[in-house]
C-alpha atoms as a PDB file:
ATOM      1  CA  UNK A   1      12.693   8.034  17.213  1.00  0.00           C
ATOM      2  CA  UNK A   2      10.530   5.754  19.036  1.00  0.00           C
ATOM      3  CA  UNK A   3       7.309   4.633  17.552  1.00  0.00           C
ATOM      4  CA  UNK A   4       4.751   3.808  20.393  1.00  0.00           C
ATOM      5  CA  UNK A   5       1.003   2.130  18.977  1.00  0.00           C
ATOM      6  CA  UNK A   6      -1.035   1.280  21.962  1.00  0.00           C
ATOM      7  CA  UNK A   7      -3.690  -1.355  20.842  1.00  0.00           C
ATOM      8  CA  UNK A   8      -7.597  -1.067  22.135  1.00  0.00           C
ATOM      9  CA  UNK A   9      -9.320  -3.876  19.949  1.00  0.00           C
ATOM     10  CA  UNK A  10      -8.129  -6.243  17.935  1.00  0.00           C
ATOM     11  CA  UNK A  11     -10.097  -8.181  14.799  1.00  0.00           C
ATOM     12  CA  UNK A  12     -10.016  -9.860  11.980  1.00  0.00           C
ATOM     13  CA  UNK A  13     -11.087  -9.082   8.415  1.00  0.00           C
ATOM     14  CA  UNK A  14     -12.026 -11.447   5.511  1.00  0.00           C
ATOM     15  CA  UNK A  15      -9.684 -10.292   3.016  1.00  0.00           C
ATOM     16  CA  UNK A  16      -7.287  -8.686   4.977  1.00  0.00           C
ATOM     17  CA  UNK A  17      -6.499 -10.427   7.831  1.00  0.00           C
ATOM     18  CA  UNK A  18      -5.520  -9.333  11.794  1.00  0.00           C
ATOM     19  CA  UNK A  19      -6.273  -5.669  12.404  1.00  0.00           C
ATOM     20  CA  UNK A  20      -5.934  -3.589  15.168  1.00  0.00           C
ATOM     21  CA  UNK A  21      -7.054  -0.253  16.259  1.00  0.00           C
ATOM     22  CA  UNK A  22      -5.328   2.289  18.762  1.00  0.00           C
ATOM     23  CA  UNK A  23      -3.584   5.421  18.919  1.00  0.00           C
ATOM     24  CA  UNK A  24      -0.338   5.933  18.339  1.00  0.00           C
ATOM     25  CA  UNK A  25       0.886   7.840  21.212  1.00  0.00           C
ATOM     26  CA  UNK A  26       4.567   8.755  19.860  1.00  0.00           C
ATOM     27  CA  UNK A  27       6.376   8.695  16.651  1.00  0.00           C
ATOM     28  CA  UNK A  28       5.111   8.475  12.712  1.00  0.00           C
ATOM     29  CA  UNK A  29       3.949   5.148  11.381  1.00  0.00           C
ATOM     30  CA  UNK A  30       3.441   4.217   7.390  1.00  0.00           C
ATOM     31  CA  UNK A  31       2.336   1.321   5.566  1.00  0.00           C
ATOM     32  CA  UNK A  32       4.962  -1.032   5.050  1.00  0.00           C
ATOM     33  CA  UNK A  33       7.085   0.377   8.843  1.00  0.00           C
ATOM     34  CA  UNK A  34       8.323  -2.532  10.797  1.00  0.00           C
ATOM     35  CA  UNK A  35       6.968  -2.453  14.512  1.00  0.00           C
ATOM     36  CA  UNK A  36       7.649  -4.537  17.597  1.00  0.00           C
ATOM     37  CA  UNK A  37       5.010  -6.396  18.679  1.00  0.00           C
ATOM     38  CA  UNK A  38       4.800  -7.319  22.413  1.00  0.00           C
ATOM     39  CA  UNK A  39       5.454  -8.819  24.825  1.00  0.00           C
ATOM     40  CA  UNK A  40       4.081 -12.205  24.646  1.00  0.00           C
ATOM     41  CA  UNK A  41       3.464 -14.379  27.498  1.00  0.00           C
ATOM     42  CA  UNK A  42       7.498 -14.724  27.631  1.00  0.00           C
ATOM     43  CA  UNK A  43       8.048 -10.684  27.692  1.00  0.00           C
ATOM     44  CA  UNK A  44       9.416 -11.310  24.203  1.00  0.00           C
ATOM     45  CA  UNK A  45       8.509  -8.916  21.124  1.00  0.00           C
ATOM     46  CA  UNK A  46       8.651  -9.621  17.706  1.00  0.00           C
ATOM     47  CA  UNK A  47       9.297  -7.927  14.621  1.00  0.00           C
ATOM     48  CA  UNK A  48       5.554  -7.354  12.130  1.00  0.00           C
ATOM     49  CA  UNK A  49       4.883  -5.453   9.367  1.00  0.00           C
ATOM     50  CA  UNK A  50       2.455  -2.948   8.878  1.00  0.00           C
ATOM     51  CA  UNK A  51       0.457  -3.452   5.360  1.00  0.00           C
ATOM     52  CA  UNK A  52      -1.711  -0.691   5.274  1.00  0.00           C
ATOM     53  CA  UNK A  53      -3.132   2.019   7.503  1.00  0.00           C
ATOM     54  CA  UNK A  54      -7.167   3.279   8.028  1.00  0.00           C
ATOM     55  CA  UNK A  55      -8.292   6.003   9.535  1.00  0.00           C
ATOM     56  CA  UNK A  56     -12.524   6.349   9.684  1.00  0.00           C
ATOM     57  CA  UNK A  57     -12.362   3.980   7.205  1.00  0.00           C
ATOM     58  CA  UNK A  58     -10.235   5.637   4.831  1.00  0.00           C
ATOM     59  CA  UNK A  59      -6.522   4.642   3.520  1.00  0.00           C
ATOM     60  CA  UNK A  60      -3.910   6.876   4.870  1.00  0.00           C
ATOM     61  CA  UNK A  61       0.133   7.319   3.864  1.00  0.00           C
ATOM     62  CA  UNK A  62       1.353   7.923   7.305  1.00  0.00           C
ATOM     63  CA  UNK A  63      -0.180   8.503  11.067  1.00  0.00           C
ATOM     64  CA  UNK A  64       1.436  10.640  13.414  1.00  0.00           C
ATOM     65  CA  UNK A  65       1.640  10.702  17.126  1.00  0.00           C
ATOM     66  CA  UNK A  66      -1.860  11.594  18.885  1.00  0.00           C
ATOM     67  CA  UNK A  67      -3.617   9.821  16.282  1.00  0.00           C
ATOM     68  CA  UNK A  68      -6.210   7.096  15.913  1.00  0.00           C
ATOM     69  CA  UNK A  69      -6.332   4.338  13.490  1.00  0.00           C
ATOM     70  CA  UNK A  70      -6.479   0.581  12.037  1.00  0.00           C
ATOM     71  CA  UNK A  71      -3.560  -0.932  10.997  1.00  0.00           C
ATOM     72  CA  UNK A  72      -3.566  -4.270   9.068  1.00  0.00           C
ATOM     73  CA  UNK A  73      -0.699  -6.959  10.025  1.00  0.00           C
ATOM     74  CA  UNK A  74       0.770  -8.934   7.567  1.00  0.00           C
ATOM     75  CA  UNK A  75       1.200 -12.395   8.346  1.00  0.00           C
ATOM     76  CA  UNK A  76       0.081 -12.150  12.359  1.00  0.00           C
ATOM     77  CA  UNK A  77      -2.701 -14.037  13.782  1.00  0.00           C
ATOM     78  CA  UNK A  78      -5.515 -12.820  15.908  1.00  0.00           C
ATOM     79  CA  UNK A  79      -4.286 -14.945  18.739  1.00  0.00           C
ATOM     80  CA  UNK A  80      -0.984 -13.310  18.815  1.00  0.00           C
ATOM     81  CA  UNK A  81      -2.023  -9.834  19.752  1.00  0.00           C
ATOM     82  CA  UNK A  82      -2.595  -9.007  23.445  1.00  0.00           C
ATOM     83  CA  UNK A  83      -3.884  -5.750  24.900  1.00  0.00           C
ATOM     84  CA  UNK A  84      -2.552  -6.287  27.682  1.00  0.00           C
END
């Protein structure tokens, strides 16, 4: 199944790094999923890891579709994430 996260702000956290926010608009999501990120300014995507999940400021297992939430990147910088 496709997994579809559409970013609407992206920051960063002392501690924990890039984080977006969004809603995930198809699909399931869980700490530790692999997601595409893209495209970059090439139309490329590339593979990132989700480390943990947040939803009003609480840890969550899993998101599903229709859903708002943070998730934290592992090893992604700010500057990599578009919302465009």
């Amino acid at each position: 199944m496709k997994t579809e996260f559409v970013v609407e702000e992206i920051f960063s956290v002392t501690g924990v790094g890039t984080v977006v926010s969004g809603v995930l608009n198809t699909g399931k999501l869980a700490a530790g999923d692999v997601l595409n990120l893209g495209p970059d300014p090439l139309g490329k995507f590339r593979p990132v890891t989700v480390k943990s999940i947040e939803r009003k400021r609480l840890p969550i297992k899993q998101l599903e579709a229709g859903q708002s939430a943070a998730l934290a990147l592992k090893k992604v910088k700010k500057s990599e994430v578009s919302q465009e």
